[in-house]
Protein backbone atom coordinates (compact mmCIF):
# COMPACT_ATOMS: atom_id res chain seq x y z
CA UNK A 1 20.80 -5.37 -17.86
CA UNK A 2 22.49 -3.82 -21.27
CA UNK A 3 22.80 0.26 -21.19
CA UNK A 4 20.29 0.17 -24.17
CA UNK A 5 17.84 -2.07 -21.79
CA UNK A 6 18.11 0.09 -19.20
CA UNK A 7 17.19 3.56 -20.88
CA UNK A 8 14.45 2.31 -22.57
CA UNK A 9 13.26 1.28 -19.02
CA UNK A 10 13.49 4.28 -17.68
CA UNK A 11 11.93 6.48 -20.45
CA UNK A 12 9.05 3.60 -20.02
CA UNK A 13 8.63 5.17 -16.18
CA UNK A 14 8.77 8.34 -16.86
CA UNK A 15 6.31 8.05 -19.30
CA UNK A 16 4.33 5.90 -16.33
CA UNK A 17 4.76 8.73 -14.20
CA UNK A 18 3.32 11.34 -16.03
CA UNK A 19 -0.61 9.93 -16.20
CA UNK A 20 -0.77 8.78 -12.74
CA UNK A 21 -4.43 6.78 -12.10
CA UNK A 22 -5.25 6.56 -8.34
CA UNK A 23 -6.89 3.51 -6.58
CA UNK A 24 -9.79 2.27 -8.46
CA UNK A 25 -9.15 4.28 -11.20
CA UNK A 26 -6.31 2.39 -13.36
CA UNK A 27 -8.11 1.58 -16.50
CA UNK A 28 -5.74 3.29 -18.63
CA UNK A 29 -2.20 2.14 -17.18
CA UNK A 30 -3.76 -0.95 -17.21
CA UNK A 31 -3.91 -0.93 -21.03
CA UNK A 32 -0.35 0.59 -21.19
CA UNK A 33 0.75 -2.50 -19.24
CA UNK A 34 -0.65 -4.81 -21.16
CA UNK A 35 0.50 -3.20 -24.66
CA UNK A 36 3.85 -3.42 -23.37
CA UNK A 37 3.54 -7.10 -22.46
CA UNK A 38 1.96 -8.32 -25.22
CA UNK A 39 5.53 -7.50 -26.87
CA UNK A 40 7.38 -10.37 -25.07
CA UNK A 41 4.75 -12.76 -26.17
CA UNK A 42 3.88 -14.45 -22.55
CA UNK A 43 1.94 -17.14 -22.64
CA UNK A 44 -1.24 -15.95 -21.07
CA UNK A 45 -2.44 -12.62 -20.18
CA UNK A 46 -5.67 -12.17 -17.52
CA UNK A 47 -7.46 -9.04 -17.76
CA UNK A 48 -9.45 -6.67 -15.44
CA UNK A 49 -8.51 -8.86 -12.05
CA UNK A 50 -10.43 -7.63 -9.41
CA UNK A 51 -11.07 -4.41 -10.55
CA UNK A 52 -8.13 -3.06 -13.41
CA UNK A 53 -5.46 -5.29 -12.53
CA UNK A 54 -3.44 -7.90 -14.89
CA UNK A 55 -1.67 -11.02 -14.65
CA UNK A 56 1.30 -12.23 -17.31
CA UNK A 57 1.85 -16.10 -17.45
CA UNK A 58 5.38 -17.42 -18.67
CA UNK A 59 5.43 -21.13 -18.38
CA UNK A 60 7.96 -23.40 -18.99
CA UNK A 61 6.37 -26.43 -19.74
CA UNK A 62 8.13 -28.07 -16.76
CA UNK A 63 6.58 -29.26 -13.23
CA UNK A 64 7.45 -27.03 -11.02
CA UNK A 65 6.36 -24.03 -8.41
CA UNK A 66 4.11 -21.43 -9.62
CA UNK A 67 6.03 -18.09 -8.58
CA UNK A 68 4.01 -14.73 -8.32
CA UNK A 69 5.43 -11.48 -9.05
CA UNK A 70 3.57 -7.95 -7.47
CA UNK A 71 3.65 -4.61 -8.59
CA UNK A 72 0.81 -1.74 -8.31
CA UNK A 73 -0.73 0.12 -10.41
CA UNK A 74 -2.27 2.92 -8.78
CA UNK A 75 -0.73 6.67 -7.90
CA UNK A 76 -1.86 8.77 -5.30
CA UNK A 77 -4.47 11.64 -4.93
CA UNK A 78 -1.46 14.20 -4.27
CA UNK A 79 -0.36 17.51 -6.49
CA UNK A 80 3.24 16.49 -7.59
CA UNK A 81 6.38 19.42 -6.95
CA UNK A 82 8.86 18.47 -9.02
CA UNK A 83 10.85 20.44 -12.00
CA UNK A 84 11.50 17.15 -13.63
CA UNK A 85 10.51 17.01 -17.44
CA UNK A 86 8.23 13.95 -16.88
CA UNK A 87 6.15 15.87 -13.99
CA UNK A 88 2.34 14.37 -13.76
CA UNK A 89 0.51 15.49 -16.19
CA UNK A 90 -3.20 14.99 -14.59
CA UNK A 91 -3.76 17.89 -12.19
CA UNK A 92 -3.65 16.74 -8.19
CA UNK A 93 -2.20 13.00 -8.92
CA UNK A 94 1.23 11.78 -8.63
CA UNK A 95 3.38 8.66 -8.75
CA UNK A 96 4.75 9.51 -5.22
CA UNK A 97 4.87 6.10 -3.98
CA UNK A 98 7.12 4.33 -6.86
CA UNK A 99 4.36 2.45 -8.19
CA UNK A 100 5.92 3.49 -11.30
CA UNK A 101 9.00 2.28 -10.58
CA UNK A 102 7.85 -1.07 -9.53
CA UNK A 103 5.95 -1.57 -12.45
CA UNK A 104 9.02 -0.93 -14.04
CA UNK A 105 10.84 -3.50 -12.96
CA UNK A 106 8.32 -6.37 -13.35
CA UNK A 107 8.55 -5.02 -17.19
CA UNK A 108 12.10 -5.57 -17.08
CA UNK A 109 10.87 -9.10 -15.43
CA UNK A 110 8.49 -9.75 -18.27
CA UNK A 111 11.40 -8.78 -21.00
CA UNK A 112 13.60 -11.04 -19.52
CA UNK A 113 11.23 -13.81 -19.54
CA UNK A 114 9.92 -13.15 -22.93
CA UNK A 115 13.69 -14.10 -24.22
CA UNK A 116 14.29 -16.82 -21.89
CA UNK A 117 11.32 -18.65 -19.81
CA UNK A 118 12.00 -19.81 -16.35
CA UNK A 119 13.78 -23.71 -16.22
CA UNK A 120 10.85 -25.13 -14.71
CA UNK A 121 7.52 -23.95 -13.06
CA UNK A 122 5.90 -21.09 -14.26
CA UNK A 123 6.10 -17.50 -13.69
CA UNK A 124 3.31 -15.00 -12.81
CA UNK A 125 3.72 -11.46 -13.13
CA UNK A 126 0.65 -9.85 -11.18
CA UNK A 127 0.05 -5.91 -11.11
CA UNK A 128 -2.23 -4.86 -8.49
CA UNK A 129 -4.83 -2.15 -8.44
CA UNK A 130 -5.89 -0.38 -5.06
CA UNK A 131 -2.44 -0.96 -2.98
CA UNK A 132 -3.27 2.81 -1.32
CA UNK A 133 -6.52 2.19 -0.76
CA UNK A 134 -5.82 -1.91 1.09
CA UNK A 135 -8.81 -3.07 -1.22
CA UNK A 136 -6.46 -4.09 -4.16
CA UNK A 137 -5.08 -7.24 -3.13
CA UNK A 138 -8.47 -8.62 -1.53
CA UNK A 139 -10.49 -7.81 -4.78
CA UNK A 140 -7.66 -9.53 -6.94
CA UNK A 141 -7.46 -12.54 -4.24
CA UNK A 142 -11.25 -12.89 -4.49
CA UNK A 143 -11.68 -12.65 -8.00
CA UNK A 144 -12.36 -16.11 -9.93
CA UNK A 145 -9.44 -15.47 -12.18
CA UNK A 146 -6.56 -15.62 -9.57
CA UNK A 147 -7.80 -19.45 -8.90
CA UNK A 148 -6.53 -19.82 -12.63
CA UNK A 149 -2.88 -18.59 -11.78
CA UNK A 150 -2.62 -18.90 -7.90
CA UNK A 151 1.10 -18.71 -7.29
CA UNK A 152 2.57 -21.42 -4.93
CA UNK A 153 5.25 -18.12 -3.98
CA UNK A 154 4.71 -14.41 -4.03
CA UNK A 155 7.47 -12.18 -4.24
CA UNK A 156 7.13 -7.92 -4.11
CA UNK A 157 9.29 -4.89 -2.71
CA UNK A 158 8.93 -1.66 -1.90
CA UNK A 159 11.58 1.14 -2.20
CA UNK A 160 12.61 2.88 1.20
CA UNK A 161 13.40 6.06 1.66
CA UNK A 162 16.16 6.50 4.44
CA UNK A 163 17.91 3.43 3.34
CA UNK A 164 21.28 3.91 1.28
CA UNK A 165 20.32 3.87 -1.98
CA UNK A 166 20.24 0.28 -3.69
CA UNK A 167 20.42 -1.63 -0.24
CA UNK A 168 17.99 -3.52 0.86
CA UNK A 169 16.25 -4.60 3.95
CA UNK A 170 14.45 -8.14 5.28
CA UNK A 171 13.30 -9.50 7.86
CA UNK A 172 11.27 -12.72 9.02
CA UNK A 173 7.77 -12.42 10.35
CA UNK A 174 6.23 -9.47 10.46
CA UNK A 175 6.74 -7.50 7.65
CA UNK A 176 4.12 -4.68 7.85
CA UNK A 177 1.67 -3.29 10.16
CA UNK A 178 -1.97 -3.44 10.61
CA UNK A 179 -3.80 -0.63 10.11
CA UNK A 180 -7.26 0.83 9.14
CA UNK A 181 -9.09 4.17 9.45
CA UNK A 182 -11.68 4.55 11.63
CA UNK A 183 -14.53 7.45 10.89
CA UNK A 184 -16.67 8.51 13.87
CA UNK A 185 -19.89 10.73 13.17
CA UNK A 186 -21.56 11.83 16.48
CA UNK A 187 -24.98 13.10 16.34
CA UNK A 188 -26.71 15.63 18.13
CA UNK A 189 -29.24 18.29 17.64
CA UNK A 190 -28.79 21.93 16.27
CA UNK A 191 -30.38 25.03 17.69
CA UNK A 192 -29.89 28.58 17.34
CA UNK A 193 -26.50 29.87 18.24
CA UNK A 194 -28.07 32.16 20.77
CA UNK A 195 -29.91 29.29 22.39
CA UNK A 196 -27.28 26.28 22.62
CA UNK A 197 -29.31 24.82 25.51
CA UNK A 198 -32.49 23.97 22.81
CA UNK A 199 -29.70 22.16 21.22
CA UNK A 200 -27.59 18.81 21.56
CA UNK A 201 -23.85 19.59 20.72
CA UNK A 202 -21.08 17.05 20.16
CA UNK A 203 -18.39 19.83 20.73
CA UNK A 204 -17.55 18.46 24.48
CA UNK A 205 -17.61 14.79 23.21
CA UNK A 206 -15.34 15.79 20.35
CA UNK A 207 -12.94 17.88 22.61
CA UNK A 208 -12.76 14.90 25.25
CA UNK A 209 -12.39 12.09 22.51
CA UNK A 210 -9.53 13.29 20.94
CA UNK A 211 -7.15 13.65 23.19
CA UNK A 212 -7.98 10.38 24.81
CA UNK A 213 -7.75 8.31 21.41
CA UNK A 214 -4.74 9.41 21.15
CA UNK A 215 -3.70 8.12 24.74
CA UNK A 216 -5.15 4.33 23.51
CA UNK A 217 -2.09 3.98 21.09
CA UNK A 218 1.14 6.31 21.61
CA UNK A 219 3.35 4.19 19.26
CA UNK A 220 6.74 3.07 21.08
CA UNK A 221 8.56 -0.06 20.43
CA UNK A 222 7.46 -2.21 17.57
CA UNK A 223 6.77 -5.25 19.44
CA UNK A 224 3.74 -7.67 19.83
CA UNK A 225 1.84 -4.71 22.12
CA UNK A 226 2.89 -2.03 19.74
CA UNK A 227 -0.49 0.01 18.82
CA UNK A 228 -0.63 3.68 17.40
CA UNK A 229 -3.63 6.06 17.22
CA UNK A 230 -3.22 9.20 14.94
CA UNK A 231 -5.98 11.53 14.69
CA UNK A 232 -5.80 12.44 11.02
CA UNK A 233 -9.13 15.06 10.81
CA UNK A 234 -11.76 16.33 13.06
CA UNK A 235 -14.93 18.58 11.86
CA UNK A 236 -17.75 20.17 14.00
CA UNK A 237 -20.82 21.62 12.47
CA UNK A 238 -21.28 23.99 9.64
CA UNK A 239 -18.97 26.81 8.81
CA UNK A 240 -21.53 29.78 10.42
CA UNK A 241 -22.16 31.78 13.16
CA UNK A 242 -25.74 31.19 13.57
CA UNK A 243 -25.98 27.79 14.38
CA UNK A 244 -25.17 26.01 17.37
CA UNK A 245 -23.81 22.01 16.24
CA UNK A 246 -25.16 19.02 15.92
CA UNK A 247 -22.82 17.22 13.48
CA UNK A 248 -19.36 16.24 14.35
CA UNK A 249 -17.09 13.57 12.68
CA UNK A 250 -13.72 12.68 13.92
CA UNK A 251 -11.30 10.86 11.69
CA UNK A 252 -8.38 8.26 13.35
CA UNK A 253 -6.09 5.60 11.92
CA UNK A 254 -4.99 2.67 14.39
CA UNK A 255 -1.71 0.83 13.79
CA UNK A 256 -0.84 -2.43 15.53
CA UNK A 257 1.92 -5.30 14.53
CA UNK A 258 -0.51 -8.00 14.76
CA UNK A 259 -3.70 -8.53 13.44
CA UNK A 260 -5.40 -9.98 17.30
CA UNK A 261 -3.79 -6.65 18.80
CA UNK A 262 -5.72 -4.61 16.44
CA UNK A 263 -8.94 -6.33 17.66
CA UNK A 264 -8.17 -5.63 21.18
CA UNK A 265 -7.64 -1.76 20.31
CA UNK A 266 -10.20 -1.87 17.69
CA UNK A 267 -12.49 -2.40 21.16
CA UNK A 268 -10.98 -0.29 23.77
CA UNK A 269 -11.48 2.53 20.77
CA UNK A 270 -15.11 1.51 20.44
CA UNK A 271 -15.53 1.37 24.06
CA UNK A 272 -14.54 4.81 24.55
CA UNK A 273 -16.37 6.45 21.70
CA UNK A 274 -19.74 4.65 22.81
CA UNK A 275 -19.37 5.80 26.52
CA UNK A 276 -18.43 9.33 26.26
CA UNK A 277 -21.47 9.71 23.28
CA UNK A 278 -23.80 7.98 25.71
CA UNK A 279 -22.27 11.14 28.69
CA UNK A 280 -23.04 13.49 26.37
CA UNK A 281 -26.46 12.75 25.30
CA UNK A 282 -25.05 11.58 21.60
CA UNK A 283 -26.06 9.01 18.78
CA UNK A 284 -22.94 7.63 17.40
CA UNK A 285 -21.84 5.93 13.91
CA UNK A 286 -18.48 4.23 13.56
CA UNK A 287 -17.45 2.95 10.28
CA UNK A 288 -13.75 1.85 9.17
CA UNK A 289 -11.88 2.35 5.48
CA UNK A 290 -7.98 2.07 4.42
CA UNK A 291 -8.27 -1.73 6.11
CA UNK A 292 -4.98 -3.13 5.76
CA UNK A 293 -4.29 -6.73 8.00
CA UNK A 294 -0.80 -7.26 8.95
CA UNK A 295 1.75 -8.37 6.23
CA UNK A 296 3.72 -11.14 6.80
CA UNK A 297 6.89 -12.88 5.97
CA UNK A 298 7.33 -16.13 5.51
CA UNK A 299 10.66 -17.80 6.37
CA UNK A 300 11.50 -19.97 3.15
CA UNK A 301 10.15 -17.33 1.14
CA UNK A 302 12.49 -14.63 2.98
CA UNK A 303 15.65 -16.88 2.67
CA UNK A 304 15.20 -17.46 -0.65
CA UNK A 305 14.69 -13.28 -1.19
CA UNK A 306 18.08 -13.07 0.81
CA UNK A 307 20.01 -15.44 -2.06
CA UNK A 308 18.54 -13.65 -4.25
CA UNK A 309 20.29 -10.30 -3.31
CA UNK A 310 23.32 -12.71 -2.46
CA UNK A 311 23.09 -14.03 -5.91
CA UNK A 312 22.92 -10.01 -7.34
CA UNK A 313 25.77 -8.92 -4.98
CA UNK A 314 23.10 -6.51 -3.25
CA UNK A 315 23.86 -5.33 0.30
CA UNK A 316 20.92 -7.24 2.60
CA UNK A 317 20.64 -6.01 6.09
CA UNK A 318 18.35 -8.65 8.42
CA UNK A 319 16.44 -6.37 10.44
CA UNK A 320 14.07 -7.83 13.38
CA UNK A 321 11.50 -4.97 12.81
CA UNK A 322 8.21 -4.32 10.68
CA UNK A 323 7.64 -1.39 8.69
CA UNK A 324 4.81 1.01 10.46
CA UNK A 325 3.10 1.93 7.52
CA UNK A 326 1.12 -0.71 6.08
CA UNK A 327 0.86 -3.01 3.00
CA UNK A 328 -1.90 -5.50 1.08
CA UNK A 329 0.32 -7.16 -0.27
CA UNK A 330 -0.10 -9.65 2.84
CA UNK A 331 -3.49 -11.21 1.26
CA UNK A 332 -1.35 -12.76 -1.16
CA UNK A 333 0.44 -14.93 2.48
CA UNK A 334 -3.28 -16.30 2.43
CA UNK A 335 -2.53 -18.54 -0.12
CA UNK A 336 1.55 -18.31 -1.27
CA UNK A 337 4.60 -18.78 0.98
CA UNK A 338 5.56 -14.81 -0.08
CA UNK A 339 7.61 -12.57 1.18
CA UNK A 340 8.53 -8.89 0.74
CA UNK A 341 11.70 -6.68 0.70
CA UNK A 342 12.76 -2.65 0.82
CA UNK A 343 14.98 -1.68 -1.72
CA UNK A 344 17.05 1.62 -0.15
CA UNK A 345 15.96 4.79 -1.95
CA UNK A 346 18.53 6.97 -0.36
CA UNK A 347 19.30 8.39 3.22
CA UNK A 348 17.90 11.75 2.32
CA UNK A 349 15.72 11.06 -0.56
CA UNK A 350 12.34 12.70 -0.26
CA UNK A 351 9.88 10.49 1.79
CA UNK A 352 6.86 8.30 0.76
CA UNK A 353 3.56 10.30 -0.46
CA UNK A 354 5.34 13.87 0.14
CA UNK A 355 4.79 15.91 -2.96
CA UNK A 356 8.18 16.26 -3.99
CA UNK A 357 9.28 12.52 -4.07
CA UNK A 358 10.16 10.55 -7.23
CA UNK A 359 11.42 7.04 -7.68
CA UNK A 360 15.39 6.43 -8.64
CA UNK A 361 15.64 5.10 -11.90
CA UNK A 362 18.79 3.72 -10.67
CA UNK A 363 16.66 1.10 -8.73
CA UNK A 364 15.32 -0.21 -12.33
CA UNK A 365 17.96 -3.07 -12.61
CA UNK A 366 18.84 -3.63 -8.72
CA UNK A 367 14.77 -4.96 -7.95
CA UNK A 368 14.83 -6.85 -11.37
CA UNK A 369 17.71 -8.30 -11.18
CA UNK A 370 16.87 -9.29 -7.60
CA UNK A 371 12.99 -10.94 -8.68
CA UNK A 372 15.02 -12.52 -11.98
């Protein structure tokens, strides 16, 4: 990648970065995006892909393997810290996952490829809507369009924080864990705060459930039984003095490697919540959001990542581990031999999703120059 190539790049994210769109939401970027590809002439651009998302066809005119691309469009509902020139503009919303970045690099992909199209096959460049959310990649898997372009490969990264910068990690298998939030709302009966007994309160069932949710899942080593339970919110009647409670929600994600282990603790959680709101004298709802399956890798897809950074002369460390937090980007293994890698962000660079993080431009040509 030329100097000249390279700052245009980056000025391209940090103009990204300043009007952030969160999941759902990326109608705008979107339109960016496709501006910007439209100036390397693909052959085929699909619009509005399962919600705002794209796909960029270069074909070669050759038989060959249909190779996908990912990047994602959407920022996050977080206010940004950062003195930077190129700070979000859009009040509580930042790029503090690199989705900017990413989409960077798949430009740099689409320039590329706009000079010179693949020898054979064709190329797919796909940015995703709704990674944070873990509807993205099922909307853009389900919508009629992908049929059109299904890739025979699928290809993505994320950068790492904690990693040396510019290094990256892979590993075989499991890539990313399950995970999905699970929202209980017990239901009682209010009464007058001077009469509690009139009432039915879910304070004891709410005191006894969260200690012992988090119990089901303490985390440990990331192997086949690994499962984590972190209680993430917890909210008991109205905010008065008068009132004894009848309303109580409590808020927990579960994390597990594998996809049947998340069953298995999906039901020992159920289990629990139904008996102690049955002890208590309690109507229960549960209901589950931020569903993300396990992610992942496949072994021909994850050798061929590793020449890739061979090819690039980029450090590759084979790790044996998954990531804990979790990824869509494992729909796309429905379909695709795919594979994903992290590209090092820097031992102390800021982590993922805290306010003051921002993605290093100097990752622009490493991750293209790897998915080239």
């Amino acid at each position: 990648m030329t100097p000249e190539t390279l700052a245009r790049l980056t000025s391209l994210r940090h103009k990204l970065h300043q009007s952030p769109e969160i999941s759902g939401e990326e109608k705008n970027t979107a339109a960016q995006i496709a501006e910007l590809l439209e100036q390397h002439s693909p052959d085929r651009i699909l619009k509005d892909i399962g919600g705002h998302g794209l796909a960029v066809l270069f074909d070669s005119g050759q038989a060959g393997p249909t190779v996908g691309i990912r990047c994602e469009l959407d920022g996050l509902p977080i206010q940004e810290i950062s003195d930077a020139p190129y700070v979000s503009r859009i009040p509580g919303k930042g790029h503090l996952c690199g989705h900017d970045g990413h989409m960077t690099m798949v430009l740099g992909v689409a320039e590329a490829l706009g000079k010179s199209r693949p020898p054979d096959g064709k190329v797919v460049l796909i940015f995703q809507p709704a990674e944070e959310t873990g509807q993205g990649a099922i909307a853009y898997r389900a919508d009629p369009k992908f049929a059109e372009i299904a890739p025979d490969y699928m290809f993505s990264l994320h950068n790492l924080p904690g990693l040396d910068l510019g290094e990256v990690e892979l590993c075989q298998g499991p890539a990313n864990c399950a995970s999905r939030g699970m929202r209980i709302v017990l239901k009682g009966k209010t009464s007058h705060a001077a009469a509690p007994q009139d009432g039915v309160s879910p304070a004891g069932a709410l005191s006894q459930l969260i200690p012992v949710l988090a119990d089901l899942g303490k985390g440990g080593a990331l192997d086949a039984d690994f499962a984590l339970t972190t209680v993430t919110h917890a909210s008991l009647g109205e905010a008065t003095f008068g009132i004894a409670p009848g309303h109580a929600e409590l808020w927990v994600t579960l994390r597990t490697v594998s996809d049947n282990r998340m069953s298995r603790l999906i039901q020992d959680a159920e289990n629990l919540v139904q008996s102690v709101a049955k002890s208590e004298g309690l109507a229960v709802d549960i209901s589950y959001d931020d569903i993300f399956e396990a992610c992942t890798n496949n072994a021909e897809a994850t050798e061929v990542l590793a020449q890739a950074c061979a090819a690039q002369s980029v450090p590759c460390q084979m790790v044996s581990e998954p990531q804990r937090f979790s990824e869509d980007f494992g729909q796309f293994g429905k379909g695709a031999k795919s594979a994903m890698f992290w590209l090092g962000s820097g031992k102390d660079h800021p982590q993922l999703h805290n306010p003051d993080y921002d993605f290093p431009d100097a990752l622009i040509p490493i991750g293209a120059g790897i998915f080239l």
